[in-house]
Protein backbone atom coordinates (compact mmCIF):
# COMPACT_ATOMS: atom_id res chain seq x y z
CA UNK A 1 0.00 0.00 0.00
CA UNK A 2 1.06 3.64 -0.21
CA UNK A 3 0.03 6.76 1.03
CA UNK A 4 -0.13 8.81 -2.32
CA UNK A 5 0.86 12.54 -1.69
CA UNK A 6 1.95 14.06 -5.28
CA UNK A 7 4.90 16.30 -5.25
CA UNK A 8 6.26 14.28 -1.94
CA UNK A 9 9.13 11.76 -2.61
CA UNK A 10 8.53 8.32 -2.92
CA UNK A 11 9.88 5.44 -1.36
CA UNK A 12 9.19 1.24 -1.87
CA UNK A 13 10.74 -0.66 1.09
CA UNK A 14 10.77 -4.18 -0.01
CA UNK A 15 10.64 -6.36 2.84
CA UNK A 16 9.02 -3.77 5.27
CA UNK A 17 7.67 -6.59 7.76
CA UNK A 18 11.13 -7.36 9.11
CA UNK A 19 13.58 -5.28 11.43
CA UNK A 20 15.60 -3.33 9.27
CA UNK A 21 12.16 -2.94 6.83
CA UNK A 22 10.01 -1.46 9.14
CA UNK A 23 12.74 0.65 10.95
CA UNK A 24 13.07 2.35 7.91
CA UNK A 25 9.64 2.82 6.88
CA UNK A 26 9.18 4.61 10.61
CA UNK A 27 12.12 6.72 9.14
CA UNK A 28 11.04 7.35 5.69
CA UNK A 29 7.57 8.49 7.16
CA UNK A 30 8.81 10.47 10.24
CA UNK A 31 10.95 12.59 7.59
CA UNK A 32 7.79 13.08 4.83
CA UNK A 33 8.12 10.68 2.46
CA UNK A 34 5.42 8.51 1.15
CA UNK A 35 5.91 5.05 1.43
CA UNK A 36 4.98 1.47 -0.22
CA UNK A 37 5.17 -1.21 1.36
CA UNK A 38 4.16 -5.30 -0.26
CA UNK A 39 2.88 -7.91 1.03
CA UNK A 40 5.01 -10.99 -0.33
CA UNK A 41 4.59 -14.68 -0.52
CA UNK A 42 8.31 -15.68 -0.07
CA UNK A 43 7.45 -19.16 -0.03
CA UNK A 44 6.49 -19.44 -3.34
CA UNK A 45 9.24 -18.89 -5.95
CA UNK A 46 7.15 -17.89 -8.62
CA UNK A 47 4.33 -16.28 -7.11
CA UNK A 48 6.82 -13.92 -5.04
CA UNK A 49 8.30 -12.63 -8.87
CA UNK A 50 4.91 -11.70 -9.95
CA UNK A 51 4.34 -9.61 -6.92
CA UNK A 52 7.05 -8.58 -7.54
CA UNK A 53 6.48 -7.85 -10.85
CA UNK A 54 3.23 -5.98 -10.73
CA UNK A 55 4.43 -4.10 -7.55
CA UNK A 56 7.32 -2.58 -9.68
CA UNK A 57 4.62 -1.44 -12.22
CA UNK A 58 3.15 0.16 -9.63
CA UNK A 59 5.71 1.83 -8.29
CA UNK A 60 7.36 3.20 -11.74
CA UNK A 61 4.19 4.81 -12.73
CA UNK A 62 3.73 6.53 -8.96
CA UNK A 63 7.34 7.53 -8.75
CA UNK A 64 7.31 9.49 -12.21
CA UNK A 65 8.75 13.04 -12.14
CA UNK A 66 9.76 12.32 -8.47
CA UNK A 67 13.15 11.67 -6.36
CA UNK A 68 12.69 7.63 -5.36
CA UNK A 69 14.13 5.71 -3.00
CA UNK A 70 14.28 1.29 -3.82
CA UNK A 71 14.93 -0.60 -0.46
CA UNK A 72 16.09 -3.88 -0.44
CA UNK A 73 15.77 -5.02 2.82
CA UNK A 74 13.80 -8.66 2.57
CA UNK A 75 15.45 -12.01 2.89
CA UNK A 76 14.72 -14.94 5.53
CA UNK A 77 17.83 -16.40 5.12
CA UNK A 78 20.65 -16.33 8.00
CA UNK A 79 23.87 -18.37 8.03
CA UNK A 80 23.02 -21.75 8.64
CA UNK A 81 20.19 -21.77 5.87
CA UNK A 82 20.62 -24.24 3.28
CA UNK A 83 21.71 -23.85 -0.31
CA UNK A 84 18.62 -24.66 -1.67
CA UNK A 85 16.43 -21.80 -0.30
CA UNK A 86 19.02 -19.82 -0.74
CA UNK A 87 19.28 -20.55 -4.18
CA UNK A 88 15.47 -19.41 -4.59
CA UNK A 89 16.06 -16.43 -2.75
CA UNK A 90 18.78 -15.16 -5.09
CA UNK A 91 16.25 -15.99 -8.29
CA UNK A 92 13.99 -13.92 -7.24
CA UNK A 93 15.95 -10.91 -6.53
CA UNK A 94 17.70 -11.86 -10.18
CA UNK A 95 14.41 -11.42 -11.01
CA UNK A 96 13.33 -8.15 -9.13
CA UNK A 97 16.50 -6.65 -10.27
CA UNK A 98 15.68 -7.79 -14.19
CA UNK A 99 12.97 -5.19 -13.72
CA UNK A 100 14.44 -2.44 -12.85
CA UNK A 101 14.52 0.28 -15.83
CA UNK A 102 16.26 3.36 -16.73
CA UNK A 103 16.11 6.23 -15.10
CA UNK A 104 16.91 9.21 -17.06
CA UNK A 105 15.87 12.37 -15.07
CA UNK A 106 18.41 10.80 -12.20
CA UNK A 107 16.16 10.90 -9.38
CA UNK A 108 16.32 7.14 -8.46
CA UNK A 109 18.56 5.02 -5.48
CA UNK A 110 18.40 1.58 -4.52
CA UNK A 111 20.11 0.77 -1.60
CA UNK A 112 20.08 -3.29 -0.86
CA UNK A 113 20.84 -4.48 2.67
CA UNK A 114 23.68 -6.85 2.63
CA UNK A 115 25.24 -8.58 5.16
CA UNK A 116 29.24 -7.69 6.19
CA UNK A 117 29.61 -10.81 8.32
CA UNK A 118 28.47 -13.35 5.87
CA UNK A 119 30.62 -11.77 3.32
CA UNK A 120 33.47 -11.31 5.37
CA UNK A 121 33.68 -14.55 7.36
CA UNK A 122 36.54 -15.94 5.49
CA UNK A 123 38.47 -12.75 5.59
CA UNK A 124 41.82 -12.13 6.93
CA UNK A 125 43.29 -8.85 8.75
CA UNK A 126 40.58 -7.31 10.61
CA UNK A 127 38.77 -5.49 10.93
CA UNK A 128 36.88 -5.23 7.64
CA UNK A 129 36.24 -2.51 5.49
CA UNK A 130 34.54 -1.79 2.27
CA UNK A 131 38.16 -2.48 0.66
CA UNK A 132 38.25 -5.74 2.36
CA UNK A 133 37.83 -8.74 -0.80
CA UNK A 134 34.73 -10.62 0.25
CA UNK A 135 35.28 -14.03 1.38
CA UNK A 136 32.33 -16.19 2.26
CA UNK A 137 32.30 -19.13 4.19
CA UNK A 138 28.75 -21.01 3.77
CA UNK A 139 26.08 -20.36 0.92
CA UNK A 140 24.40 -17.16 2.82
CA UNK A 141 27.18 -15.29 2.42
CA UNK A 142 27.77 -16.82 -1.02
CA UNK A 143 24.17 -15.83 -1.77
CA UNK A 144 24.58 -11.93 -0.46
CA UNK A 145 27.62 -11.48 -2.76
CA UNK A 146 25.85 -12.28 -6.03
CA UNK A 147 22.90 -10.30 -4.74
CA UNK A 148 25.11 -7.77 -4.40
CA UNK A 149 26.68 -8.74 -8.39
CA UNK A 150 23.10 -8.72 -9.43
CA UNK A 151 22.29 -5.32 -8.57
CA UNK A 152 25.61 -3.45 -9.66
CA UNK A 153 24.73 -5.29 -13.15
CA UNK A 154 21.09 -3.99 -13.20
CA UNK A 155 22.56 -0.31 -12.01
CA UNK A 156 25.36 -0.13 -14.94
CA UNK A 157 22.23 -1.07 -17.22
CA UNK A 158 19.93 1.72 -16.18
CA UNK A 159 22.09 4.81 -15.31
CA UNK A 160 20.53 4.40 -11.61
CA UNK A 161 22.62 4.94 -8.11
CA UNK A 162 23.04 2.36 -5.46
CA UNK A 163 24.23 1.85 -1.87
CA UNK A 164 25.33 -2.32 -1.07
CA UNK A 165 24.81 -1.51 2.67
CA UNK A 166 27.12 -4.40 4.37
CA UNK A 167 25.55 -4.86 7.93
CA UNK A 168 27.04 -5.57 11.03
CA UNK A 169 24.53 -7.39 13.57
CA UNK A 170 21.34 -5.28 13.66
CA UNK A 171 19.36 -5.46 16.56
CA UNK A 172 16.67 -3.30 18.63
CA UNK A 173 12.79 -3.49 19.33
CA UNK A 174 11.05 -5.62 16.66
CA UNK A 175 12.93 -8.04 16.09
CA UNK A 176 11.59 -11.76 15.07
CA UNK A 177 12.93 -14.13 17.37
CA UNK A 178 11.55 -17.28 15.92
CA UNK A 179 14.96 -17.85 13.58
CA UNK A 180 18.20 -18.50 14.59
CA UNK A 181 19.77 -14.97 14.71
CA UNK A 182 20.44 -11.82 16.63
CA UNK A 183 22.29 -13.29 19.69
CA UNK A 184 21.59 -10.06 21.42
CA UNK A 185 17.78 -10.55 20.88
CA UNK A 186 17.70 -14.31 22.21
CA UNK A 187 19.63 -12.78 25.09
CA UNK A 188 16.52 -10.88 25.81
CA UNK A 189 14.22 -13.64 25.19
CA UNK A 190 16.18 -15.83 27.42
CA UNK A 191 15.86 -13.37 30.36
CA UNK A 192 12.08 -12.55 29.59
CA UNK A 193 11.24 -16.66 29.50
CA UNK A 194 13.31 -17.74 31.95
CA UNK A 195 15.02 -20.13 30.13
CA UNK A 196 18.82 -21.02 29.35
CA UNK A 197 20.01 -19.77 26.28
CA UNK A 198 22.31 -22.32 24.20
CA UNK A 199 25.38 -19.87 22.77
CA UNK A 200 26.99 -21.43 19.89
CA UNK A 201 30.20 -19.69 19.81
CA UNK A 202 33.34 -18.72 21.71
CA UNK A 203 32.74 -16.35 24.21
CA UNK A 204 35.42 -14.45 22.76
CA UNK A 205 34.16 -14.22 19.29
CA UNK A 206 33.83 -10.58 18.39
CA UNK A 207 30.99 -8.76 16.12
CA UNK A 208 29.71 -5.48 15.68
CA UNK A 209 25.88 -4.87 17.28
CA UNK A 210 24.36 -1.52 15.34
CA UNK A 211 20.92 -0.39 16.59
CA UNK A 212 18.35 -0.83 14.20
CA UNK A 213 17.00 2.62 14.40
CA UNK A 214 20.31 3.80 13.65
CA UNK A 215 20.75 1.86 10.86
CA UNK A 216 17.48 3.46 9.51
CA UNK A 217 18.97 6.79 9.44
CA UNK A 218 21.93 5.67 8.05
CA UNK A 219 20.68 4.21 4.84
CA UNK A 220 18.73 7.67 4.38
CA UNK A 221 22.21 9.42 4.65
CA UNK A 222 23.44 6.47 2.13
CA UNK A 223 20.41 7.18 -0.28
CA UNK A 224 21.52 11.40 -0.08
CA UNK A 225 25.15 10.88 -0.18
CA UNK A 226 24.93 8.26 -3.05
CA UNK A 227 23.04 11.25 -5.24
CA UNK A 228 25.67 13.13 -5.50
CA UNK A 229 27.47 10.34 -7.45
CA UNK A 230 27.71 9.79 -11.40
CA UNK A 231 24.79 7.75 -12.53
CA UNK A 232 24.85 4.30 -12.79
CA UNK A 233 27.46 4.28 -10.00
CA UNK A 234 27.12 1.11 -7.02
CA UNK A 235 29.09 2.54 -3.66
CA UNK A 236 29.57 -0.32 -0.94
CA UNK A 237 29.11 1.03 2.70
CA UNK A 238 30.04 -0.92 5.56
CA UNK A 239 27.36 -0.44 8.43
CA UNK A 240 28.27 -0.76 11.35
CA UNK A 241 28.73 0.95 14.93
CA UNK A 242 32.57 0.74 14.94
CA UNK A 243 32.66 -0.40 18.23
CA UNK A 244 33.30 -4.44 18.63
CA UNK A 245 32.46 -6.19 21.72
CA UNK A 246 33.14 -9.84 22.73
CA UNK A 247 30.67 -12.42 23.26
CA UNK A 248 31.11 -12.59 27.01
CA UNK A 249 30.65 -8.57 26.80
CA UNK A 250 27.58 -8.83 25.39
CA UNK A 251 26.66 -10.93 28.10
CA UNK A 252 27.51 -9.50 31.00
CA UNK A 253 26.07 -6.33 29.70
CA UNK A 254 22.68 -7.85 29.55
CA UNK A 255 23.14 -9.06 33.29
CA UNK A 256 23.53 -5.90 34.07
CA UNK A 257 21.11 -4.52 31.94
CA UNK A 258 18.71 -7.41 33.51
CA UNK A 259 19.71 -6.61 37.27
CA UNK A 260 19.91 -10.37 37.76
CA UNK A 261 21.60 -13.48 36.68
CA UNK A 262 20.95 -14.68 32.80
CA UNK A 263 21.55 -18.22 32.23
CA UNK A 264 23.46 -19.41 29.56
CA UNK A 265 24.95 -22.46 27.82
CA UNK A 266 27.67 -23.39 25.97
CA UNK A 267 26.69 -25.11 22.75
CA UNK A 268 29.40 -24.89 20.59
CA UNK A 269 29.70 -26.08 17.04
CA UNK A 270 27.89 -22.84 14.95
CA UNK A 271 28.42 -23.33 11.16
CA UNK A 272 29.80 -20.47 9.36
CA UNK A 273 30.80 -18.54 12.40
CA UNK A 274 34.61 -17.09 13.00
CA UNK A 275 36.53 -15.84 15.99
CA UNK A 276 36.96 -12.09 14.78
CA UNK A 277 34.52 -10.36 12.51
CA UNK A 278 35.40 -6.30 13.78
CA UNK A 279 34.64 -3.91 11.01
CA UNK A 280 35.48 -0.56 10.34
CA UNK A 281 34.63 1.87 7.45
CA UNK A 282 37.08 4.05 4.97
CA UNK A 283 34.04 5.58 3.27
CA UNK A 284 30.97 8.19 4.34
CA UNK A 285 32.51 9.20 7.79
CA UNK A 286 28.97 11.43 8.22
CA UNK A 287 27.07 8.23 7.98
CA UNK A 288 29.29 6.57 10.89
CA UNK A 289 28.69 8.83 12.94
CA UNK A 290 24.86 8.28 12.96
CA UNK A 291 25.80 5.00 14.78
CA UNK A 292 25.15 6.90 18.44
CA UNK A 293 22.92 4.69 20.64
CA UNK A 294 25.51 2.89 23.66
CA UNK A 295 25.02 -0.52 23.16
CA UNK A 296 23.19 -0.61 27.12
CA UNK A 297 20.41 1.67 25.81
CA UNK A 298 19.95 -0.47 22.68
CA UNK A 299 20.24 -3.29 24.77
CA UNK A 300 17.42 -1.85 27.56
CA UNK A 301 15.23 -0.51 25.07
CA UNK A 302 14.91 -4.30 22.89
CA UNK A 303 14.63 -5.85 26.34
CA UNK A 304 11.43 -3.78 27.16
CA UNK A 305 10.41 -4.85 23.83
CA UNK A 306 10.95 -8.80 24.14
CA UNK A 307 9.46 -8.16 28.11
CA UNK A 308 6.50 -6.75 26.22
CA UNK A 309 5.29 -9.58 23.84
CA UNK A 310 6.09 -12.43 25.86
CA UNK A 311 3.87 -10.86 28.92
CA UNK A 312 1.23 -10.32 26.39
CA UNK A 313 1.16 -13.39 24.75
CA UNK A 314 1.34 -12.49 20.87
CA UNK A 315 3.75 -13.53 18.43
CA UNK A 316 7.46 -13.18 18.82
CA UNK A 317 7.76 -13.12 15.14
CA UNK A 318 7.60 -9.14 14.49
C-alpha cells in the first residue's frame, strides 16, 4: 500500500515486515516521504516474482517526475540456511532486479541491505572494510555477494545509483525471534522466559551490534550521499557501529542490563561462524557517525520490547 501525496518523494521498502524494513519505513515516514510497502509470498518462488512484478509497475508509474528511493531489505535467510532456499532467494531478486529500468531524469537510489559478516567470514586482517575482498564461508554469504553482483549489473544497465549496505549485527525493538539470529535478541528472550540460552560460539568471538533505528537513518544518509554520485554508480558502505564487543561482553552487559543473573549455555559447534569479525569503514565518515545509541540503551530498550510480547502473549515473530 502507499500513502499517495503528489509532489512528496517516494519510497518502496521491499521487505518492510522485518527489522531493518520497518525501521526504515518509521524513518522514511517520520521525515515526509510517502511510502509502499508489499505484502510478499516468499514461499512461493514464482508467485513472489509476480508480486514482484506488478508491484514494480506500480511503483514506476507513482514515482514518475519524483526523487525515489528502492529498499532492499527482505530475505529470511541467516547463516546456517541451506543452499537450496538460498538458491530461490537469489532468483527472485535476479528477477526483481531484471525489472528495474532506466532512469533518465536521475532521481532514483536503490540501496540493498547486505550482510558484512556473511561476506566477510573468510576474511583475513581485521577489521573489515569496504576495501576488504569478500570471502564467504557457507552459501548465505555466497548468496549476499551475487545479490550484491546482481544489482551493480542492473545499475550499470539503467544509469541508476546504489548503496550495497554491508551490515554488522542489527538489533533493537522488533525483532523476530523465531529464527536463529540476533544473539543479542535471544539474550533478551532468554531473560524474559526464563530459560537457558544455548550460545553457539566462543565467548570471545567478536561482532559489531548496530541499533536498528540507527541503521534506519543511516541508509537515508546512504540514499543522499549516493546522489551526488555519477549515474549508474554502485558505492559499498560498511554499516556498522565501529565499536566491537566480545561475546562474554555482550553478556555480562545484559546481566547488568537485567539486574539479575541470565543463564546461559555453551553449545558450541555454529556453522559459518569465525573468531573475529570487527569492522570498520574508509568511506561516508557522516554516515558513521549516525551509529550513536551505547550498546546498554539499545540493549534496555529491545529488552522492554521482548518483556512486552512475551507478557502479552502475541507472536514473537515481528
Amino acid at each position: 500500500m502507499s500513502e499517495r501525496t503528489t509532489g512528496r518523494p517516494l519510497a518502496w521498502v521491499v521487505g518492510s515486515g522485518g527489522l531493518v524494513g520497518r525501521h526504515l519505513v518509521a524513518a522514511l515516514r517520520a521525515r515526509g516521504d510517502e511510502v509502499m510497502t508489499s505484502a510478499v509470498p516468499w514461499s512461493d518462488e514464482a508467485a513472489s516474482v509476480e508480486v514482484l512484478r506488478a508491484e514494480h509497475e506500480r511503483f514506476v508509474r507513482e514515482r514518475a517526475g519524483r526523487p525515489w528511493l528502492l529498499a532492499w531489505c527482505a530475505g529470511a535467510g541467516v547463516v546456517a540456511t541451506g543452499a537450496d532456499a538460498l538458491a530461490a532467494e537469489l532468483r527472485v531478486f535476479e528477477a526483481f532486479t531484471a525489472l528495474l529500468e532506466p532512469d533518465p531524469d536521475g532521481l532514483g537510489v536503490v540501496v540493498l541491505a547486505s550482510s558484512a559478516g556473511g561476506l566477510y567470514a573468510g576474511a583475513t586482517s581485521p577489521p573489515f572494510t569496504e576495501d576488504t575482498e569478500p570471502a564467504p564461508l557457507v552459501p548465505y554469504g555466497r548468496t549476499k555477494l551475487a545479490m550484491e553482483a546482481a544489482l551493480t549489473e542492473a545499475v550499470s544497465r539503467t544509469g541508476t545509483r546504489a548503496v550495497l549496505a554491508r551490515l554488522a549485527n542489527v538489533y533493537g525493538p522488533g525483532q523476530t525471534l523465531g529464527k536463529p539470529q540476533g544473539l543479542l535478541s535471544q539474550l533478551c528472550l532468554s531473560d524474559a522466559t526464563t530459560r537457558p540460552l544455548p550460545v553457539f560460539v566462543s565467548l570471545d568471538t567478536i561482532r559489531d551490534y548496530v541499533y536498528v533505528v540507527d541503521v534506519a537513518r543511516m541508509f537515508l544518509r546512504c540514499a543522499e550521499l549516493v546522489r551526488e554520485e555519477p549515474a549508474g554508480t554502485t558505492v559499498t558502505k560498511v554499516v556498522a557501529s565501529g565499536r566491537p564487543v566480545t561475546v562474554g561482553h555482550l553478556v555480562s552487559e545484559a546481566r547488568r542490563v537485567f539486574h539479575r543473573p541470565l543463564r546461559t549455555a555453551m553449545a558450541p559447534g555454529g556453522r559459518g561462524q569465525v573468531l573475529d569479525l570487527r569492522l570498520g569503514s574508509v568511506r561516508w565518515p557522516e554516515v558513521d557517525a549516525l551509529a550513536a545509541t551505547p550498546l546498554v540503551a539499545g540493549l534496555a530498550a529491545t529488552a522492554a520490547d521482548v518483556r512486552a510480547r512475551v507478557t502479552s502473549g502475541g507472536p514473537l515473530d515481528g
